[in-house]
N, C-alpha and C. Protein backbone atom coordinates (compact mmCIF):
# COMPACT_ATOMS: atom_id res chain seq x y z
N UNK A 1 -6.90 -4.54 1.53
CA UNK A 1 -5.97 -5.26 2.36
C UNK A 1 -5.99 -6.75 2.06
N UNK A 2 -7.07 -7.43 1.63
CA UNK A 2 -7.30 -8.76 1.16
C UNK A 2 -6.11 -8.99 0.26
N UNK A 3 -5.68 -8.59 -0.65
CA UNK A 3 -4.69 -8.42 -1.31
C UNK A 3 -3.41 -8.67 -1.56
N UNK A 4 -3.54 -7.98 0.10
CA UNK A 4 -1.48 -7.74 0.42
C UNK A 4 -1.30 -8.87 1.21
N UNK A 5 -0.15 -9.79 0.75
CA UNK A 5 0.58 -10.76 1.17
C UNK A 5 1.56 -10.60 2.41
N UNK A 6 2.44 -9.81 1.92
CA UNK A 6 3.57 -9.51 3.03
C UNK A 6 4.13 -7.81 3.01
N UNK A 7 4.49 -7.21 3.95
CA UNK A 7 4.62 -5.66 3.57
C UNK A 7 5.77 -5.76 2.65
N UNK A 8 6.98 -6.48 1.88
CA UNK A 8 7.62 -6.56 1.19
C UNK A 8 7.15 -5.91 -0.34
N UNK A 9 5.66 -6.50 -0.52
CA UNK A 9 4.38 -5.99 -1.47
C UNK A 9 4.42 -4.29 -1.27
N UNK A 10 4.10 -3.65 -0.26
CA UNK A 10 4.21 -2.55 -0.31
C UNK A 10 5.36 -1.63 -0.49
N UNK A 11 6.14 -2.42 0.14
CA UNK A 11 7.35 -1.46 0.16
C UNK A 11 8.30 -1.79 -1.10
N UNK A 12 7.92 -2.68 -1.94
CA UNK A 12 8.32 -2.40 -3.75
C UNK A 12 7.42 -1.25 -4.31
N UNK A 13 5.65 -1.32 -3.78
CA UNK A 13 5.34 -0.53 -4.69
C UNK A 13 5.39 1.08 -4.29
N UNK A 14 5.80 1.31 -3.09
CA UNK A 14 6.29 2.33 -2.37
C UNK A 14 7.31 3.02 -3.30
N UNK A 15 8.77 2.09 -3.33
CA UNK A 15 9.68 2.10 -4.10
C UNK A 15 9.89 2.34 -5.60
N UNK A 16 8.54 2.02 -6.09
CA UNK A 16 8.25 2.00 -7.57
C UNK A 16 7.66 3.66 -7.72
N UNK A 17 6.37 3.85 -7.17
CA UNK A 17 6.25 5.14 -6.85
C UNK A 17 6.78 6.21 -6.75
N UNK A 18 7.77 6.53 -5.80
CA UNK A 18 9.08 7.26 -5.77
C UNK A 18 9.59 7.47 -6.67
N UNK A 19 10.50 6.24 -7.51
CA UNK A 19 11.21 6.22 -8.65
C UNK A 19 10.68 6.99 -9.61
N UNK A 20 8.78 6.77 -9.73
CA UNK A 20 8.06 7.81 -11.15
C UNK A 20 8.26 8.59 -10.48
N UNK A 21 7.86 9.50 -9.21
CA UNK A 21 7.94 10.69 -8.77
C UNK A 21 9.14 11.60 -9.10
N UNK A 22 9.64 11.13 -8.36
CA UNK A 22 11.47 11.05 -9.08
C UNK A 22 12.19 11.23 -10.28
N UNK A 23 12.00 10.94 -11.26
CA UNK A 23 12.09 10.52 -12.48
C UNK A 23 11.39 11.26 -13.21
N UNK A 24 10.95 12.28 -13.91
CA UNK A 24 10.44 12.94 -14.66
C UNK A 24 10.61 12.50 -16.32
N UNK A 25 11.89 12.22 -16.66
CA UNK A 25 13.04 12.10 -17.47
C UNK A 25 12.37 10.34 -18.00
N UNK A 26 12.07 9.66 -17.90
CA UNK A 26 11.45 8.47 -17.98
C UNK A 26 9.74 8.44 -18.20
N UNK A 27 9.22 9.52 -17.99
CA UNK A 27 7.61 9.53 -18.33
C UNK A 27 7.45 10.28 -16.57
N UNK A 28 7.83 9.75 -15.51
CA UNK A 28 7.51 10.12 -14.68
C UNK A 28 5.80 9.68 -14.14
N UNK A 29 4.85 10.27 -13.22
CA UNK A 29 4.01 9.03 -12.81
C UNK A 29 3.36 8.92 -13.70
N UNK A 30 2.38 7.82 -13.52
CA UNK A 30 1.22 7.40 -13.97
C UNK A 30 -0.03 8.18 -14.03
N UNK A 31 -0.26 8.80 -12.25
CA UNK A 31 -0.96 9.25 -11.44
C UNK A 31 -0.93 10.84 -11.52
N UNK A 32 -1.88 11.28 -10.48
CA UNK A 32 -1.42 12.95 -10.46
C UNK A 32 -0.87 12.60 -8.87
N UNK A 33 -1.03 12.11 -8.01
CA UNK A 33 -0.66 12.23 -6.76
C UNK A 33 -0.09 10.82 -6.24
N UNK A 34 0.98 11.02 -5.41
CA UNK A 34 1.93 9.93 -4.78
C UNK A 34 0.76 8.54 -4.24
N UNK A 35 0.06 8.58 -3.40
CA UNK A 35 -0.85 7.64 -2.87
C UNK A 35 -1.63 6.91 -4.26
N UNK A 36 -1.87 7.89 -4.54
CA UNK A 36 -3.09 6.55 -5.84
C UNK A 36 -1.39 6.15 -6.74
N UNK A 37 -0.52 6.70 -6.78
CA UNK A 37 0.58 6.06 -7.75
C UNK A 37 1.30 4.96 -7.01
N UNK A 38 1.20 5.06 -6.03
CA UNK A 38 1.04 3.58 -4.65
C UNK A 38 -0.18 2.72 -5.16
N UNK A 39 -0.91 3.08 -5.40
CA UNK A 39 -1.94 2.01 -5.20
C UNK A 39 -1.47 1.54 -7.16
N UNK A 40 -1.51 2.41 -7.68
CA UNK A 40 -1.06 1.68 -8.90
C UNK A 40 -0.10 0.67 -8.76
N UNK A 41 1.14 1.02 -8.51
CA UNK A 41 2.00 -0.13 -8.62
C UNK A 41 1.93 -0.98 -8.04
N UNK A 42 0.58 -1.26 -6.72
CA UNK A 42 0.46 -2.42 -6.21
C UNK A 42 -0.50 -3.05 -7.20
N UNK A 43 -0.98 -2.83 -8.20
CA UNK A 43 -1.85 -3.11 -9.11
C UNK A 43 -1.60 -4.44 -10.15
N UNK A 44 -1.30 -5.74 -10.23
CA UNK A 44 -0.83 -6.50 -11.34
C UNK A 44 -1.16 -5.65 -12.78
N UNK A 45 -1.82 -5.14 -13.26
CA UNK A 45 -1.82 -4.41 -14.52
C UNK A 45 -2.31 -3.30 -14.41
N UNK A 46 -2.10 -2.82 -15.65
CA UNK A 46 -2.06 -0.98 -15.52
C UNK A 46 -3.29 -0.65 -15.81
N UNK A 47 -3.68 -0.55 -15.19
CA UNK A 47 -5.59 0.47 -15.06
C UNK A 47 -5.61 0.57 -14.02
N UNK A 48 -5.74 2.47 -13.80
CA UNK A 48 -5.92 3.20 -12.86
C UNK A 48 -7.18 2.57 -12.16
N UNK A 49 -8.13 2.28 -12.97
CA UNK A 49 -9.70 2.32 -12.06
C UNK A 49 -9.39 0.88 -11.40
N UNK A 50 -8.70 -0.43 -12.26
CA UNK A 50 -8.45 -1.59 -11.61
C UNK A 50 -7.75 -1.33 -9.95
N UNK A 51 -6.95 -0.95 -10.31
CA UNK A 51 -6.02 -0.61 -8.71
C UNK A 51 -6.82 0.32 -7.90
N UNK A 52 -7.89 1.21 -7.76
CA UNK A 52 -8.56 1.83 -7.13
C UNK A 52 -9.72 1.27 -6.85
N UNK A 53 -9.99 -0.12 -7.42
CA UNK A 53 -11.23 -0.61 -7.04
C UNK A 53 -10.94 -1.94 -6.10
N UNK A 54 -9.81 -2.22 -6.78
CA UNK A 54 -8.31 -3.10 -6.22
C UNK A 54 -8.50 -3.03 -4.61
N UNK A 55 -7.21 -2.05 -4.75
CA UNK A 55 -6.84 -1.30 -3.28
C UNK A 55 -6.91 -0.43 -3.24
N UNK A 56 -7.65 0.75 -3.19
CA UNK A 56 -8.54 1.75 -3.18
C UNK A 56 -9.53 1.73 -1.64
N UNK A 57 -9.32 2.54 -1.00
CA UNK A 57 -10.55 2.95 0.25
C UNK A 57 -12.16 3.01 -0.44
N UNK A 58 -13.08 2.32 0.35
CA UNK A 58 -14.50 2.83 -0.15
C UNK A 58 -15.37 2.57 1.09
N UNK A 59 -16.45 3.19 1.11
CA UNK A 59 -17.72 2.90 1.59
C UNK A 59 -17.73 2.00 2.44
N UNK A 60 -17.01 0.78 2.01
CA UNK A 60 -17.26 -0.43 2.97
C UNK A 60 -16.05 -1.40 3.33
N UNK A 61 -15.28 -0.34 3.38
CA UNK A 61 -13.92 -0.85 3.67
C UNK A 61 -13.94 -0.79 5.44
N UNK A 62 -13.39 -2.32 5.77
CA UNK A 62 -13.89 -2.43 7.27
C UNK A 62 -11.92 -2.64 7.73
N UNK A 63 -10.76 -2.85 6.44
CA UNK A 63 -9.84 -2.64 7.43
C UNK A 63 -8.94 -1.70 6.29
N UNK A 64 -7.72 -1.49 6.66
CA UNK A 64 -6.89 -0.47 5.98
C UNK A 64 -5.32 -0.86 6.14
N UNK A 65 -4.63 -0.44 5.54
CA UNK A 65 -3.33 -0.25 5.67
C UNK A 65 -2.90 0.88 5.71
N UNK A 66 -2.47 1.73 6.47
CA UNK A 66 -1.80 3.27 6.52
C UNK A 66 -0.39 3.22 6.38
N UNK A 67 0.53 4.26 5.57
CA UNK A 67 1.84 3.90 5.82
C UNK A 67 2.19 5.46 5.91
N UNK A 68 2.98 5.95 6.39
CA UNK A 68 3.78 7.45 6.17
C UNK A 68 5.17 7.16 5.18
N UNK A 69 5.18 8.01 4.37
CA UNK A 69 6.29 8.14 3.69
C UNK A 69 6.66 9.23 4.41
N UNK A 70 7.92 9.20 5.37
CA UNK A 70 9.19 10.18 5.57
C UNK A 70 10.59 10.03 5.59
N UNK A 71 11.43 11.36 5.43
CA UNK A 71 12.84 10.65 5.30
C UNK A 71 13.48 10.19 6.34
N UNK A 72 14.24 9.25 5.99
CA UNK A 72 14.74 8.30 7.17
C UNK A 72 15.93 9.64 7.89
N UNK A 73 16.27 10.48 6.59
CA UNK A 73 17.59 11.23 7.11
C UNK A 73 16.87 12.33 7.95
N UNK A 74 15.93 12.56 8.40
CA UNK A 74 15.42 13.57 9.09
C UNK A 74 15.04 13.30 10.52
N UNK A 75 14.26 11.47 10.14
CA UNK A 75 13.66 10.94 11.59
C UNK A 75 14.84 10.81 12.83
N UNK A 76 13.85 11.02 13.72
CA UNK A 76 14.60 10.56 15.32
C UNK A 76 12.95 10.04 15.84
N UNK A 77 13.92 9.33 16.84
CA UNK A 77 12.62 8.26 17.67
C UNK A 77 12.03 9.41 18.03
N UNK A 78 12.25 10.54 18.66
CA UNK A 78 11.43 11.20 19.42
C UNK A 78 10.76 12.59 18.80
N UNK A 79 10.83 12.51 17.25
CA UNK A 79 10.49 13.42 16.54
C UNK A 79 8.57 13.65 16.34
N UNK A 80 8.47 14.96 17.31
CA UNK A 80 7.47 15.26 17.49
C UNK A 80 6.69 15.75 16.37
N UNK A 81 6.89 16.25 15.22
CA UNK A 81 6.22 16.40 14.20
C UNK A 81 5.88 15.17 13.56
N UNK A 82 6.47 14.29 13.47
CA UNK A 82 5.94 13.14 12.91
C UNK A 82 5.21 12.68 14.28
N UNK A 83 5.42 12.33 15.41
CA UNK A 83 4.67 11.60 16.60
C UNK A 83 3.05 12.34 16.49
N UNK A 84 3.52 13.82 16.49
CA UNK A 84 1.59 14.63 16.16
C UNK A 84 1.00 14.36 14.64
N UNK A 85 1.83 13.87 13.81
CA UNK A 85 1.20 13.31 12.58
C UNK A 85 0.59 12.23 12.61
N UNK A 86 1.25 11.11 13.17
CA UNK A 86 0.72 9.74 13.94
C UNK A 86 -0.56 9.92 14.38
N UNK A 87 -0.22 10.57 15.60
CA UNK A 87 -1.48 11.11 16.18
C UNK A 87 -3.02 11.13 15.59
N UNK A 88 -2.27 12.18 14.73
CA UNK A 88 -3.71 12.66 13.70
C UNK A 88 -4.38 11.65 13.11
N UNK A 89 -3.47 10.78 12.51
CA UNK A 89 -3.96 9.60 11.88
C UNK A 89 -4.85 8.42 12.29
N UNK A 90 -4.34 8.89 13.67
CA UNK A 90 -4.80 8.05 14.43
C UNK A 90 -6.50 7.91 14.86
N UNK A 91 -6.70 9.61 15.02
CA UNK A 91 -7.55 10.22 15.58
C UNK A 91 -8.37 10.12 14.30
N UNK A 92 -7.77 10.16 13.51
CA UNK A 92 -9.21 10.57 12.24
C UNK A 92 -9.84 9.15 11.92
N UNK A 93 -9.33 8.32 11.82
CA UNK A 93 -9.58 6.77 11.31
C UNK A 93 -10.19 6.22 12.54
N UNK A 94 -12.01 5.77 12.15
CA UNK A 94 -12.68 5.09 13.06
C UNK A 94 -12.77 3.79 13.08
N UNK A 95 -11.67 3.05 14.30
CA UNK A 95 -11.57 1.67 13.89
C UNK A 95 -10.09 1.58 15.28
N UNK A 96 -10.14 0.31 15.20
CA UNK A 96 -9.10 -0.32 16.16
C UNK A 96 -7.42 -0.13 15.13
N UNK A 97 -6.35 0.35 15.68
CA UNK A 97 -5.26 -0.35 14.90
C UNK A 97 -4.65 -1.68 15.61
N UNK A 98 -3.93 -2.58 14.36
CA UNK A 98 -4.05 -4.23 14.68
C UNK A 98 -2.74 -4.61 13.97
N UNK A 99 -1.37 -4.66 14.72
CA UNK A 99 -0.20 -4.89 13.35
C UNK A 99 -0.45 -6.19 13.26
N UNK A 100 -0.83 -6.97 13.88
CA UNK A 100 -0.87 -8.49 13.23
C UNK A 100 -1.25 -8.79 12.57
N UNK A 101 -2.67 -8.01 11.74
CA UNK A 101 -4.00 -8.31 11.21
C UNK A 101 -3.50 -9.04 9.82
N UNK A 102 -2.53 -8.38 9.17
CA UNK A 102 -2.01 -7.81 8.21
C UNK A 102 -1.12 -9.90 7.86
N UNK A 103 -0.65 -10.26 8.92
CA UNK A 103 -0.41 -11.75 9.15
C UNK A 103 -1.29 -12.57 9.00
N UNK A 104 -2.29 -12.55 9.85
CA UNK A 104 -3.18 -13.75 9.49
C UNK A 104 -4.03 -13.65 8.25
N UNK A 105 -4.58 -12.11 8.12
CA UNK A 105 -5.05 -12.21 6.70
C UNK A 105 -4.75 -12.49 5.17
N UNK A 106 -3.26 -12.91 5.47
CA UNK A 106 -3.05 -13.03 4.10
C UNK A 106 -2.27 -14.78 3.68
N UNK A 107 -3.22 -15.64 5.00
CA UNK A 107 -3.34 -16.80 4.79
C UNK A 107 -4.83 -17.13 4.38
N UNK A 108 -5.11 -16.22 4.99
CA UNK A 108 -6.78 -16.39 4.11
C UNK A 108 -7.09 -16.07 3.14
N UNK A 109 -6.06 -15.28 2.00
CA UNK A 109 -6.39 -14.92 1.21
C UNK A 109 -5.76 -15.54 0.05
N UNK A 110 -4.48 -16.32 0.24
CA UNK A 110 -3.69 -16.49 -1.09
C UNK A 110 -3.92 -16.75 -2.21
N UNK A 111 -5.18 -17.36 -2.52
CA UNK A 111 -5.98 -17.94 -3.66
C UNK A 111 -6.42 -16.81 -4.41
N UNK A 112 -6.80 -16.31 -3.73
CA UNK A 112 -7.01 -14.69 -4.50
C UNK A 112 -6.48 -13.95 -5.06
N UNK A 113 -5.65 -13.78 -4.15
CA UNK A 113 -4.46 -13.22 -4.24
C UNK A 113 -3.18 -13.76 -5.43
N UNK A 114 -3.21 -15.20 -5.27
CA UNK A 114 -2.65 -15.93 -6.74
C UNK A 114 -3.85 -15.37 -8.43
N UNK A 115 -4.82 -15.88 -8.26
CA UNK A 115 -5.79 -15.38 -8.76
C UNK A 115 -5.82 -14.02 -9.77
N UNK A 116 -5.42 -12.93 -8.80
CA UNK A 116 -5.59 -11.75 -9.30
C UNK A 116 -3.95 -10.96 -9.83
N UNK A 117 -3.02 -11.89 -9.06
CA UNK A 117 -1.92 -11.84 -10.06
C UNK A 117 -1.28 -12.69 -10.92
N UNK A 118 -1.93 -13.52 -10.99
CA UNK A 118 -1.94 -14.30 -12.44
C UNK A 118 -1.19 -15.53 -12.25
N UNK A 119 -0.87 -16.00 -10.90
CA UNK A 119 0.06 -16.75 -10.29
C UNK A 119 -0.41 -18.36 -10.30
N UNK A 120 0.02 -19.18 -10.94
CA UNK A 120 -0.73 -20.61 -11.09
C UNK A 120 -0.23 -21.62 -9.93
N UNK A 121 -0.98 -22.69 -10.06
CA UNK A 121 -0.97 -23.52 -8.99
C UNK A 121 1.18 -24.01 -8.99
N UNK A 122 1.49 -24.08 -10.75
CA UNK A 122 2.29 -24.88 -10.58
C UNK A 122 3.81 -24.06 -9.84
N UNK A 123 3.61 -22.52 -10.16
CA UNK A 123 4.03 -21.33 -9.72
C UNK A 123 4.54 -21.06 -8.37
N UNK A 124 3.30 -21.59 -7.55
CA UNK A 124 2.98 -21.51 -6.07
C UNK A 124 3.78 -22.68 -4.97
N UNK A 125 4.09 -23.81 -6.34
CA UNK A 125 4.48 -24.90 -5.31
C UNK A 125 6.23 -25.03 -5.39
């Protein structure tokens, strides 16, 4: 999560993901499965183990980002299969959820975050 700047970040590499999924005809993914092919394309360069060590869950990961991919053409506000999916998610992950977190942390991080995508001072201003 140190990482992610603004969810705009995710939801390209969301978008990028899909497209390999999608796409067979073009190479199709990277990955064997949708989530780590998320975490790839949030990756500045292509190594699987980089982006999994990147943004990758481990051992001592104290916050997270969760997202559901579903279709928009299916959802309704009150759609109980997704609301008991929520749920679950909810229930399994030991920890507070925090939508702000995701804001302040990524004023603490930008240097890094420039840093690890290759982004220079003169870039930034």
């Amino acid at each position: 999560m140190k990482m992610i700047v603004d969810i705009i970040q995710i939801e390209a590499a969301v978008t990028q993901a899909l497209m390999h999924y999608n796409d067979e005809s073009s190479g199709g993914m990277y990955t064997r499965e949708l989530p780590t092919e998320i975490l790839y394309c949030l990756s500045p360069n292509r190594s699987i183990n980089h982006a999994l060590d990147t943004f990758g869950v481990n051992a001592s990961t104290k916050e997270l980002i969760v997202g559901v991919i579903y279709p928009t053409s299916v959802y309704q506000s009150n759609d109980t299969i997704l609301l008991d999916y929520l749920s679950q998610i909810e229930n399994t992950i030991q920890g507070t959820m925090n939508a702000s977190l995701l804001i302040t942390q990524s004023t603490k991080n930008i240097d890094a975050v420039c840093q690890e995508y290759g982004i220079t001072n003169m870039e930034r201003k």
